[in-house]
N, C-alpha and C. Protein backbone atom coordinates (compact mmCIF):
# COMPACT_ATOMS: atom_id res chain seq x y z
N UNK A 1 0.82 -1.19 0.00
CA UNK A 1 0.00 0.00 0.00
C UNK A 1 0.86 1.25 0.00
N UNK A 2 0.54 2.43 -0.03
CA UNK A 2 0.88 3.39 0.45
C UNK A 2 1.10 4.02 1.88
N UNK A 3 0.72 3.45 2.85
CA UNK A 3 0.94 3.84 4.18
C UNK A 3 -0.22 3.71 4.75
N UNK A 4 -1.26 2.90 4.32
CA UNK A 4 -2.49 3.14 4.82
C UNK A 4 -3.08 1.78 5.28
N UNK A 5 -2.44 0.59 5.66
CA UNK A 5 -1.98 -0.40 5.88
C UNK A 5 -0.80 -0.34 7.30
N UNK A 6 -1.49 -0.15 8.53
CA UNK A 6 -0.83 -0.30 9.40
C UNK A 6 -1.08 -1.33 10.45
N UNK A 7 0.12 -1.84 11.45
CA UNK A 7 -0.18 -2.80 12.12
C UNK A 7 1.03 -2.19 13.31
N UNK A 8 0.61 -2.87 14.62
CA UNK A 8 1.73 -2.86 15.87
C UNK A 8 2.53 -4.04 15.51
N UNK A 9 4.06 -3.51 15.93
CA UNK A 9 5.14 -4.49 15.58
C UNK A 9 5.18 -4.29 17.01
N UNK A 10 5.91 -5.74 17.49
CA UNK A 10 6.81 -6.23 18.88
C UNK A 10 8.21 -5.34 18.62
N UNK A 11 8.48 -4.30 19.93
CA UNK A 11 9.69 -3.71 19.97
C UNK A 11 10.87 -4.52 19.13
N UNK A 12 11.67 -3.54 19.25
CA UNK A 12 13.72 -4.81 18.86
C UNK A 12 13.92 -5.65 20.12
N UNK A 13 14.17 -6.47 19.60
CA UNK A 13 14.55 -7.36 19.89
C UNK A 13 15.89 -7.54 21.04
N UNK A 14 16.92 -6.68 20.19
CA UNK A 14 18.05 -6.40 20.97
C UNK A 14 17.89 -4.77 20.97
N UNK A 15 19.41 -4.21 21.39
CA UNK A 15 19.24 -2.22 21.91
C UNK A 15 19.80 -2.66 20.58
N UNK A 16 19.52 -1.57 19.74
CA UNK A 16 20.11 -0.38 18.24
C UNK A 16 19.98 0.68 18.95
N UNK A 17 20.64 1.64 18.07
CA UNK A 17 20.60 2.79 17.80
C UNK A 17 20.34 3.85 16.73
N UNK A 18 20.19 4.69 17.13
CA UNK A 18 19.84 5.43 15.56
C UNK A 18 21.01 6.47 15.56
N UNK A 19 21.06 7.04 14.05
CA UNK A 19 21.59 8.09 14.15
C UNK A 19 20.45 9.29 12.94
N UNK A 20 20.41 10.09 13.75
CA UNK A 20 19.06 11.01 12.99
C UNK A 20 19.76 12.23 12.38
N UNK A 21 19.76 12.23 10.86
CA UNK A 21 20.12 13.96 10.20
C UNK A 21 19.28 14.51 9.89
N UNK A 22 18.74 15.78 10.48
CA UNK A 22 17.99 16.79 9.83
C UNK A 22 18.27 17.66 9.16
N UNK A 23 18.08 17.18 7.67
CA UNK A 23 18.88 18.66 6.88
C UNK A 23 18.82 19.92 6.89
N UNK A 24 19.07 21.16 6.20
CA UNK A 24 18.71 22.17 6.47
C UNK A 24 17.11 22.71 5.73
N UNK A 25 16.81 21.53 4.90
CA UNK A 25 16.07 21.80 3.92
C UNK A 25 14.65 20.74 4.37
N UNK A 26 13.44 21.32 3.76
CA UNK A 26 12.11 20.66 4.21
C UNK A 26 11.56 19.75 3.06
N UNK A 27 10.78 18.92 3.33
CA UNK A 27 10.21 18.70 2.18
C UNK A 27 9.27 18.16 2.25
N UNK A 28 7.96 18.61 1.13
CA UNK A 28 6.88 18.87 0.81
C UNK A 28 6.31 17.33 0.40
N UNK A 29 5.23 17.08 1.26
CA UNK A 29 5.04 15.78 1.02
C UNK A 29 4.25 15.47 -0.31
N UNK A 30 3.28 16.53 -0.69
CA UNK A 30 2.71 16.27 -2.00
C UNK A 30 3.99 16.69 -3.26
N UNK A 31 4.79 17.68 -2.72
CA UNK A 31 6.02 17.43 -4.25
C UNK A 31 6.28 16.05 -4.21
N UNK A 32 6.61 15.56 -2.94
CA UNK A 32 7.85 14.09 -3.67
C UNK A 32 6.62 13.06 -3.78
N UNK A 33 5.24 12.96 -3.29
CA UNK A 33 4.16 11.97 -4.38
C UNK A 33 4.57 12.62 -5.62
N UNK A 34 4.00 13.74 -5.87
CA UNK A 34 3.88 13.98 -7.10
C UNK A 34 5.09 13.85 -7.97
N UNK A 35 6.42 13.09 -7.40
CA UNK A 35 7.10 13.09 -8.11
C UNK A 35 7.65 11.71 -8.68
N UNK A 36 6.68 11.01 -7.58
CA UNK A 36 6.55 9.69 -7.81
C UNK A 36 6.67 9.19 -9.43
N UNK A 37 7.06 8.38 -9.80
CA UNK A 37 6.72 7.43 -11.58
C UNK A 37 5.55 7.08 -11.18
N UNK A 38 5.26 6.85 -12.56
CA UNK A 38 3.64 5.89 -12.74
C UNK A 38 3.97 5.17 -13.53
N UNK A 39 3.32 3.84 -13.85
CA UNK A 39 3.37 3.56 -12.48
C UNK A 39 4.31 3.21 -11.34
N UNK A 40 4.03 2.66 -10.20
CA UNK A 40 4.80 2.21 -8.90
C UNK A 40 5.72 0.88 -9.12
N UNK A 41 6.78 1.29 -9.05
CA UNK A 41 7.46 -0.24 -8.87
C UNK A 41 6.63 -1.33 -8.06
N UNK A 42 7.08 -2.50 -8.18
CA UNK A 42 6.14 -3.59 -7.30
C UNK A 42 6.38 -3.19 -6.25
N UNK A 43 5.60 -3.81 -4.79
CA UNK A 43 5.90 -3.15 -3.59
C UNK A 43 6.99 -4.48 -3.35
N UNK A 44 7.44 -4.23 -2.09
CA UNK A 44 8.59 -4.78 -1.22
C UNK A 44 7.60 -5.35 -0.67
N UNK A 45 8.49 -7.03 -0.76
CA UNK A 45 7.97 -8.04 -0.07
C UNK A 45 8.56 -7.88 1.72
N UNK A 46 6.93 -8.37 2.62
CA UNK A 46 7.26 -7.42 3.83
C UNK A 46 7.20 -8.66 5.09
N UNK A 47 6.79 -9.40 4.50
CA UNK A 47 6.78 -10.24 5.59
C UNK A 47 7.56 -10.56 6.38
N UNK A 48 9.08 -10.93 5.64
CA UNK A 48 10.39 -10.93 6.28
C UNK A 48 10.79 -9.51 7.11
N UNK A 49 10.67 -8.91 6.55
CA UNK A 49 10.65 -7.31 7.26
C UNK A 49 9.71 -6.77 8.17
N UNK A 50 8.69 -7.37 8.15
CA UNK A 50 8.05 -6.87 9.15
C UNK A 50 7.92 -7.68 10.72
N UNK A 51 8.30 -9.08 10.33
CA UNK A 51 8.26 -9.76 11.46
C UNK A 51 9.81 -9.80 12.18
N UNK A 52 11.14 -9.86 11.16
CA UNK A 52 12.47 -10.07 11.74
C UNK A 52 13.51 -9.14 11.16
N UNK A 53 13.47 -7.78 11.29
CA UNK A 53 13.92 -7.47 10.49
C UNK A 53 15.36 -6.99 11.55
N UNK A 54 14.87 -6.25 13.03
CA UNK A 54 15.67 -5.57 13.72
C UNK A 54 16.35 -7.58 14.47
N UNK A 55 15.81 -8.61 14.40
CA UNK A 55 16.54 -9.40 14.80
C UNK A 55 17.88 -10.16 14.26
N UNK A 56 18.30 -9.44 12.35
CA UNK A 56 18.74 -10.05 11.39
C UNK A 56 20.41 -9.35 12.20
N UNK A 57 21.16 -10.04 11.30
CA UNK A 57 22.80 -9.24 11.79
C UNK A 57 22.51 -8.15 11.17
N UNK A 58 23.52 -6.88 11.56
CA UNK A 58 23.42 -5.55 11.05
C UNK A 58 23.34 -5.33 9.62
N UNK A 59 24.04 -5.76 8.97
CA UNK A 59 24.37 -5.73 7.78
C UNK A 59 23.12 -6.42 6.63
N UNK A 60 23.09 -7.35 7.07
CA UNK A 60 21.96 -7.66 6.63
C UNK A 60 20.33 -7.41 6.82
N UNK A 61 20.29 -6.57 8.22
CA UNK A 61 19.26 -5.47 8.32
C UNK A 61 19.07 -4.68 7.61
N UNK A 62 20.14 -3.81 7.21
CA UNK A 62 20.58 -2.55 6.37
C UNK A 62 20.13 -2.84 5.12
N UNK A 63 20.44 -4.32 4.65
CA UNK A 63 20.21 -4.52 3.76
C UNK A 63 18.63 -4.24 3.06
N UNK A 64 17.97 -4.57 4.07
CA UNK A 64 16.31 -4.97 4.19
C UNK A 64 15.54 -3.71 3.78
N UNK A 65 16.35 -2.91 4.84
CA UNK A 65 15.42 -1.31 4.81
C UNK A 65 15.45 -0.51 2.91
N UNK A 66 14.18 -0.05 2.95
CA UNK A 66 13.74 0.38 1.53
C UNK A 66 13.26 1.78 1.84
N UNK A 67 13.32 2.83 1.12
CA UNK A 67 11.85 3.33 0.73
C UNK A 67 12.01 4.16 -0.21
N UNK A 68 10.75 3.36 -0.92
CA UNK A 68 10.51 4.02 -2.55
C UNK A 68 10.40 5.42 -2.78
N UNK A 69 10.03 6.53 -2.02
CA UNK A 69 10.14 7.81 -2.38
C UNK A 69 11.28 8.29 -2.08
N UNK A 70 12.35 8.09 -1.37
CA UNK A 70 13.71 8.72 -1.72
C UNK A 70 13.95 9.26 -3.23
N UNK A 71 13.87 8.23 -3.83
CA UNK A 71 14.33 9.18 -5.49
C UNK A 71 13.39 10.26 -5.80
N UNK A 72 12.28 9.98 -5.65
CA UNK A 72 10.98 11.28 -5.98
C UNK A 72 11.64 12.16 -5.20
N UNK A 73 11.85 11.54 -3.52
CA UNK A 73 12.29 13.16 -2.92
C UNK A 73 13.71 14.01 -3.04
N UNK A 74 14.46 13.15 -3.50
CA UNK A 74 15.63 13.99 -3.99
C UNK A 74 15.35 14.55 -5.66
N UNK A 75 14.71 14.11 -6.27
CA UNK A 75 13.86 14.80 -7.07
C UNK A 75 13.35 16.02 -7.56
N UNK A 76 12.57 15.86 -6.20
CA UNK A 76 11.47 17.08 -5.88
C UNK A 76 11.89 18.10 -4.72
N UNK A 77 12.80 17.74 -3.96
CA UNK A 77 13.18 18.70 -2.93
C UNK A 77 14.67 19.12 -3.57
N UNK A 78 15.12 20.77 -3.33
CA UNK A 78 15.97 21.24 -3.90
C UNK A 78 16.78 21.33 -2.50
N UNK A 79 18.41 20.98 -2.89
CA UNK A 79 18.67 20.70 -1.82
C UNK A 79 19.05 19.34 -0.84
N UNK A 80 18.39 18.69 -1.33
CA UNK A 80 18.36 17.44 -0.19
C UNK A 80 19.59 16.03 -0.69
N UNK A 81 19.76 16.57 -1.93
CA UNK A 81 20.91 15.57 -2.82
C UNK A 81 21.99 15.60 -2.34
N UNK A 82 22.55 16.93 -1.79
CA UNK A 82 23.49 17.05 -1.64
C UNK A 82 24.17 16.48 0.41
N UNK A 83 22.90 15.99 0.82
CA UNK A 83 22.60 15.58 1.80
C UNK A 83 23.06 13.82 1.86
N UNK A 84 22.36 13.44 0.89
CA UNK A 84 22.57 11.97 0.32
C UNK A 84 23.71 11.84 -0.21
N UNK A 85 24.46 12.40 -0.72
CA UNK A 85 26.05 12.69 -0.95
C UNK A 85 27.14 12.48 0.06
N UNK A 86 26.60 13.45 1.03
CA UNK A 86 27.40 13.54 2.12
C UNK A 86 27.35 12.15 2.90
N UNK A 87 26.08 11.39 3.74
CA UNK A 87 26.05 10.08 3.83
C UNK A 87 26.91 8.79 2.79
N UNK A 88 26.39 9.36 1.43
CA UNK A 88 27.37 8.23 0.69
C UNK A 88 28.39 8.33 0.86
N UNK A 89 29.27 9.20 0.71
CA UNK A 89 30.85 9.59 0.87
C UNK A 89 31.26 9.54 2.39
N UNK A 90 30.29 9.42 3.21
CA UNK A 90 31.34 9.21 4.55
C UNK A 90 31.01 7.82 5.13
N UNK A 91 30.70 6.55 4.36
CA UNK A 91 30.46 5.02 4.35
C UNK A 91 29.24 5.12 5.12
N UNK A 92 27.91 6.35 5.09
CA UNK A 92 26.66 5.90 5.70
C UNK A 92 25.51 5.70 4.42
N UNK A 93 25.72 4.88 3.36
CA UNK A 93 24.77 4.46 2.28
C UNK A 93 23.83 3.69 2.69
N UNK A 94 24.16 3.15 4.26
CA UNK A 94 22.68 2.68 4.39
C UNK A 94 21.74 3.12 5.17
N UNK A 95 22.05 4.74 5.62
CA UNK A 95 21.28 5.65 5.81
C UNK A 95 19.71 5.75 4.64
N UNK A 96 18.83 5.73 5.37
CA UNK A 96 18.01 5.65 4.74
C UNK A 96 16.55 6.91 4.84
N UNK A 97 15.79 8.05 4.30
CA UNK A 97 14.92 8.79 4.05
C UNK A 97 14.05 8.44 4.78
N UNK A 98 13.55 9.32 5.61
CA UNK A 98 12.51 8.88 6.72
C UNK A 98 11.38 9.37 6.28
N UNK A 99 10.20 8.70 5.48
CA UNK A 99 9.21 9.11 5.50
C UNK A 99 9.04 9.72 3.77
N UNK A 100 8.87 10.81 3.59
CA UNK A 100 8.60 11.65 2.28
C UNK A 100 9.59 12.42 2.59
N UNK A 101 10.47 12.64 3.85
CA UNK A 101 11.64 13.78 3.87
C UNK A 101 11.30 14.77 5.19
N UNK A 102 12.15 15.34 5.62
CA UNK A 102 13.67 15.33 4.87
C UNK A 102 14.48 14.66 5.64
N UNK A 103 14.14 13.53 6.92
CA UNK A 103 15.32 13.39 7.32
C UNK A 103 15.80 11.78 7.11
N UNK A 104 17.29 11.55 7.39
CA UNK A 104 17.41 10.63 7.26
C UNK A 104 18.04 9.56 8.80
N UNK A 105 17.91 8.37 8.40
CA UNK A 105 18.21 7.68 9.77
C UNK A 105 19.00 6.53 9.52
N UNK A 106 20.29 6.15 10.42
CA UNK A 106 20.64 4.85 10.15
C UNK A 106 20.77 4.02 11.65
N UNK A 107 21.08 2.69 11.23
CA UNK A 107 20.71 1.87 12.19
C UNK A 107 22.24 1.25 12.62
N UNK A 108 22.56 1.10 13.95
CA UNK A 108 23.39 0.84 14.38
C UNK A 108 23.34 -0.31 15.97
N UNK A 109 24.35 -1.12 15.66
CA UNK A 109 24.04 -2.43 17.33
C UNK A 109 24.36 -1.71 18.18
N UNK A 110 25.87 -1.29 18.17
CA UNK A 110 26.54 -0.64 19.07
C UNK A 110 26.53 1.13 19.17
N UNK A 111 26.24 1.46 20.45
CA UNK A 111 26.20 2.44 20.53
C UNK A 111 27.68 3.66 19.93
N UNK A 112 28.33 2.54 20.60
CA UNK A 112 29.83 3.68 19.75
C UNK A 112 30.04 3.73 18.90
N UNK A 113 29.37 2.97 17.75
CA UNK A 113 29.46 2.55 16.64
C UNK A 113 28.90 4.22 15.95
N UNK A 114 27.43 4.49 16.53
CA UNK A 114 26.65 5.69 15.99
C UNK A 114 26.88 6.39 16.71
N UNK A 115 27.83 6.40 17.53
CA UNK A 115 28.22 8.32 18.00
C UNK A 115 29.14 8.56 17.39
N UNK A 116 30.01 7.60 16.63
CA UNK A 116 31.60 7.92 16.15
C UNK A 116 31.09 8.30 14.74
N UNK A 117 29.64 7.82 14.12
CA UNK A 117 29.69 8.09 12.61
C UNK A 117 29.16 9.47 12.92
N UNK A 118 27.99 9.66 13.75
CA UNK A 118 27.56 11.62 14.20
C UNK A 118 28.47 12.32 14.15
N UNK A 119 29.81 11.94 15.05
CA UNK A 119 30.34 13.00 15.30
C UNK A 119 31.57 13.24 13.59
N UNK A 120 31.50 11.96 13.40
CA UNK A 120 32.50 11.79 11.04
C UNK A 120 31.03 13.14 10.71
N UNK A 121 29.91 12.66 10.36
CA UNK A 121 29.09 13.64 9.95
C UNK A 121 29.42 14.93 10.35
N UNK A 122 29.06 15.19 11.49
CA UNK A 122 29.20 16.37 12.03
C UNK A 122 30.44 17.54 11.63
N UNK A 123 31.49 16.23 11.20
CA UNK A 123 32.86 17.06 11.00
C UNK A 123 32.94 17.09 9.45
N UNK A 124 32.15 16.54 8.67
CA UNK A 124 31.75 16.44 7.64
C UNK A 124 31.35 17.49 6.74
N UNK A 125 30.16 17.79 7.56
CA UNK A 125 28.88 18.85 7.24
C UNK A 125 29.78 19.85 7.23
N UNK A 126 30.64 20.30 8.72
CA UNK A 126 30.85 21.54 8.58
C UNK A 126 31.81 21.40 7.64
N UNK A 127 32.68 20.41 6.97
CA UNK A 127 33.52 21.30 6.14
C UNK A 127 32.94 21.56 4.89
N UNK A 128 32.24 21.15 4.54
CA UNK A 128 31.00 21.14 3.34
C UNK A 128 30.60 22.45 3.18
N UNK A 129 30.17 23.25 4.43
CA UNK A 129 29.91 24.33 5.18
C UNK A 129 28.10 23.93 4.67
N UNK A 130 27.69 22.46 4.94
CA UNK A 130 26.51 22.41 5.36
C UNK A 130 26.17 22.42 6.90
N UNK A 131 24.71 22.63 7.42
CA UNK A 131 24.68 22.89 8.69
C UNK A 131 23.12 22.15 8.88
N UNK A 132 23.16 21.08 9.24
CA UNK A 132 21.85 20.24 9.73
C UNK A 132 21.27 21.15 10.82
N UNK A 133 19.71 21.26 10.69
CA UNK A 133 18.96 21.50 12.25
C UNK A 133 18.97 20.25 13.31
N UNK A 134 19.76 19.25 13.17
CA UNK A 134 19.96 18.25 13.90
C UNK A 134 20.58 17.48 13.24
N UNK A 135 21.76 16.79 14.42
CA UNK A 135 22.59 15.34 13.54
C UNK A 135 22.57 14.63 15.27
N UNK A 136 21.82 13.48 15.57
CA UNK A 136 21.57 13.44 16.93
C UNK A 136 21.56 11.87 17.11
N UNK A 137 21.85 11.16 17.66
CA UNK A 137 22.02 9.84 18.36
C UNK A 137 20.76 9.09 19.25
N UNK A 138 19.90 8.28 18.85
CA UNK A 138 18.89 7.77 20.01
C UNK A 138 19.04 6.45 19.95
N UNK A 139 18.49 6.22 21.04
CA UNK A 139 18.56 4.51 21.49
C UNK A 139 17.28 4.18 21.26
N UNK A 140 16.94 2.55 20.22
CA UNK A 140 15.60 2.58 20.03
C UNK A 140 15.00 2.22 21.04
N UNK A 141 13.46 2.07 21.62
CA UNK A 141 13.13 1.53 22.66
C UNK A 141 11.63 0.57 22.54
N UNK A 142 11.35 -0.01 23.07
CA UNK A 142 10.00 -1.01 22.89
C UNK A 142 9.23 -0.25 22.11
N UNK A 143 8.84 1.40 22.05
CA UNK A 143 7.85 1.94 21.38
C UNK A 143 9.04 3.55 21.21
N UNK A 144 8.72 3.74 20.05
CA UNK A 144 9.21 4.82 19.51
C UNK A 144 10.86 4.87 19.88
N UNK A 145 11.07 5.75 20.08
CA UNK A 145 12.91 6.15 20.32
C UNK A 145 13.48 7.05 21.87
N UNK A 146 14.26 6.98 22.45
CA UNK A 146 14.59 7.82 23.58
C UNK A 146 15.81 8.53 23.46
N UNK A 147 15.76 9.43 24.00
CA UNK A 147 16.94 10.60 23.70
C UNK A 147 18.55 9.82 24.50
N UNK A 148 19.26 9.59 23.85
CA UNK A 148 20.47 9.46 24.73
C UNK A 148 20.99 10.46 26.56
């Protein structure tokens, strides 16, 4: 579906972490539909993903995570490419588009693992002389996320 197809998942399994970038830039949820192809690629088979996905090894988690409007939204949001750049070039490609935009999130076991890539970003951005409204670290938790 489109998002309109929801269900409660059982928390992780084990602690992850996140690491959260908020770019400097917003984006408009009807630009990046509307920037969607027609038609839709097939959807992503979810079963595996929806039942085991945070229990898989890291790597092969990373592997799992999708979402089809990234290209519409780098697309359609001016700005936000150069965001996805910066992740590719500092080994976070499996940072992944949260939602329709703009931010992005990656998944990590170890906690030192995602404070050491925040703080590569962080030193990143500024030499870029980009400047996120957030580049921030959370621990996931049974329901939603908690602030470090």
């Amino acid at each position: 579906g489109r998002g309109e197809r929801v269900e409660p998942l059982a928390g992780p399994a084990r602690d992850w972490h996140a690491v959260v970038l908020v770019p400097d830039v917003g984006a408009s949820t009807a630009a990046v539909y509307g920037a969607l192809p027609s038609p839709l690629s097939a959807p992503v088979p979810t079963s595996t993903v929806r039942h085991r996905v945070l229990q898989l090894p890291e790597g092969a988690m990373r592997g799992m995570l999708a979402n089809g409007l990234e290209r519409a939204a780098l697309t359609a949001v001016e700005g936000l490419a150069p965001w996805r750049a910066l992740l590719d070039d500092h080994a976070c490609a499996h940072f992944r588009l949260s939602g329709s935009g703009s931010s992005f999130f990656g998944l990590f076991r170890a906690g030192q693992d995602a404070e050491r890539c925040r703080s590569d970003l962080a030193t990143a951005a500024r030499t870029r002389r980009m400047h996120p409204r957030a580049l921030t670290v959370t621990r996931l938790a049974a329901r939603g996320a908690v602030p470090y």
